[in-house]
Protein backbone atom coordinates (compact mmCIF):
# COMPACT_ATOMS: atom_id res chain seq x y z
CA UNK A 1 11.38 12.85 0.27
CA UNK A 2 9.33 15.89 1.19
CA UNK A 3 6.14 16.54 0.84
CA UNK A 4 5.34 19.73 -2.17
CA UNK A 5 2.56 21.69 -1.62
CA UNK A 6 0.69 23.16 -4.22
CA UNK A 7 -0.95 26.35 -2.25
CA UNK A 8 -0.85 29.76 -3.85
CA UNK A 9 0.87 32.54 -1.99
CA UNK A 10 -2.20 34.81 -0.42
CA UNK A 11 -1.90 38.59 -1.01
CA UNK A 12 -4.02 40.54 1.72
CA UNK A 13 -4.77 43.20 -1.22
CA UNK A 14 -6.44 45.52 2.00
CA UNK A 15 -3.71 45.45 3.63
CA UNK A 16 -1.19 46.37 0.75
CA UNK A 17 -3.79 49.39 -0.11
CA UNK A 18 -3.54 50.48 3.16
CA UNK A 19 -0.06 51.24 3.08
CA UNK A 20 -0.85 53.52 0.23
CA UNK A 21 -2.07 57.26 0.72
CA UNK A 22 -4.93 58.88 -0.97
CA UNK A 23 -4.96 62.39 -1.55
CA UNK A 24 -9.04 62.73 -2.66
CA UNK A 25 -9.79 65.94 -4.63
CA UNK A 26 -13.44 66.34 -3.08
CA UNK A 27 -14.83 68.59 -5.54
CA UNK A 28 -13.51 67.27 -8.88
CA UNK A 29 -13.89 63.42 -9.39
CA UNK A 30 -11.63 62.18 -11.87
CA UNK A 31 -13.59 59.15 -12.77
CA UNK A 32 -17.95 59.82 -12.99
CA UNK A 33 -19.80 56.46 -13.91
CA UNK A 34 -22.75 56.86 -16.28
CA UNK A 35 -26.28 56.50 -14.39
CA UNK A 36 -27.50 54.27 -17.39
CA UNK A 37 -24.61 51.62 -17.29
CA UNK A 38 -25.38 48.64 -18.08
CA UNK A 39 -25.82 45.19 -15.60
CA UNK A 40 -23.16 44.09 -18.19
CA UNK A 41 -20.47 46.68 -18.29
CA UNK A 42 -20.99 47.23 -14.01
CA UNK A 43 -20.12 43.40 -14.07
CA UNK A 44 -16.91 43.73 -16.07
CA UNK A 45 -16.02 46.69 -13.82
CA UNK A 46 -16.75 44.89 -10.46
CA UNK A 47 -14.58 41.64 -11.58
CA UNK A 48 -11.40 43.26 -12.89
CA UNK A 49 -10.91 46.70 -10.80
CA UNK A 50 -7.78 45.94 -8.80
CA UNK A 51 -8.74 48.35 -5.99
CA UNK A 52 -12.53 46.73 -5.68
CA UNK A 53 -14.38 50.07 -6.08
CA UNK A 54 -17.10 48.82 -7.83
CA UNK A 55 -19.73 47.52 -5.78
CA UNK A 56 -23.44 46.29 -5.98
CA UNK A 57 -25.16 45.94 -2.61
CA UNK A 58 -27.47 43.61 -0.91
CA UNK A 59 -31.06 45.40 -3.26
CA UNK A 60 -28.65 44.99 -6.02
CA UNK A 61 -27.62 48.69 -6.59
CA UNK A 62 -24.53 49.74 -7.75
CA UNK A 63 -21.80 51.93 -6.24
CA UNK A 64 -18.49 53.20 -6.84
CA UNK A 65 -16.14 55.45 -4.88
CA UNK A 66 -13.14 56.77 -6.61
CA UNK A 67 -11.54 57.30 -3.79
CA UNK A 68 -9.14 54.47 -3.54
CA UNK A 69 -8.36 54.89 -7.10
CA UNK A 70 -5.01 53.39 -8.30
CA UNK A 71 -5.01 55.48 -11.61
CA UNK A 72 -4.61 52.06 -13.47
CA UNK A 73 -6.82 52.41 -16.21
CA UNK A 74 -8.91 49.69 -16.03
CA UNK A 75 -12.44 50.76 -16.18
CA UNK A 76 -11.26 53.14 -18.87
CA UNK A 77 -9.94 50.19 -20.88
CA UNK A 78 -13.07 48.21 -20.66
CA UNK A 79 -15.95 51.01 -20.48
CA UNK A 80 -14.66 54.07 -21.26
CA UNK A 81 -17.41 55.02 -24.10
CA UNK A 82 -20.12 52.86 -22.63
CA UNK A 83 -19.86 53.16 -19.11
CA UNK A 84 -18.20 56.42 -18.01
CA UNK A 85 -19.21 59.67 -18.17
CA UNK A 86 -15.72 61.09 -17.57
CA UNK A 87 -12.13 59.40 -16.82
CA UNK A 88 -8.91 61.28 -16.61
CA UNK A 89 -5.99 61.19 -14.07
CA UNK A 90 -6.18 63.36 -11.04
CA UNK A 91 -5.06 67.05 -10.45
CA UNK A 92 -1.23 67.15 -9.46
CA UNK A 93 -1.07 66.74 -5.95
CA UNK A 94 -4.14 64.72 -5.80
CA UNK A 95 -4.78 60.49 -6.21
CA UNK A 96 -2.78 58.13 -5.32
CA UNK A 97 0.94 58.22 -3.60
CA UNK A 98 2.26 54.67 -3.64
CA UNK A 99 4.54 53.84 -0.69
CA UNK A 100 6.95 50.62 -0.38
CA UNK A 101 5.66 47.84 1.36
C-alpha cells in the first residue's frame, strides 16, 4: 500500500508573472489609489490582489505600483468608490500581454 500525501501543489506566482509582458503607459495610470484610504480597505486590497501590488512597508506606509497590473478587477470590485480615485483598463497597446507558460 502506498503512502498518500496530502501536500498542495506550489505555484511560484513570480515566476508565472514573469513570463508575462508589461507594456506601462508612464504618463496615464489606469488605476490612482485615494491618499485618504482607509487601514481597512488597503488591507482588503493587500490580501486579495493576485499580482501583490499593494504593499505596506516596514514604517507601515502604503504603496502600490500599477505596473504589474493583470487588469483583473479586483481592487475595483472591493474599493472602487472608497478606495480609488480612478480605475479603468489601459490604453490599447498598453497593460498586460499574457504569454503561455
Amino acid at each position: 500500500m502506498s503512502e498518500q500525501t496530502s501536500e498542495r501543489p506550489q505555484v511560484n506566482v513570480d515566476a508565472k508573472l514573469a513570463i508575462d509582458k508589461f507594456n506601462v503607459d508612464e504618463a496615464n495610470p489606469h488605476i490612482v489609489v485615494k491618499e485618504d484610504i482607509s487601514d481597512a480597505d488597503f488591507h482588503k486590497l493587500m490580501i486579495c490582489c493576485p499580482a501583490g501590488l499593494y504593499k505596506l512597508d516596514e514604517d507601515g506606509k502604503k504603496s502600490f505600483d500599477y505596473a504589474g497590473c493583470l487588469e483583473c478587477g479586483t481592487c475595483r470590485i472591493l474599493c472602487g468608490k472608497t478606495g480609488l480615485e480612478k480605475w479603468t483598463f489601459p490604453q490599447g497597446t498598453m497593460g498586460v500581454e499574457y504569454r503561455w507558460g
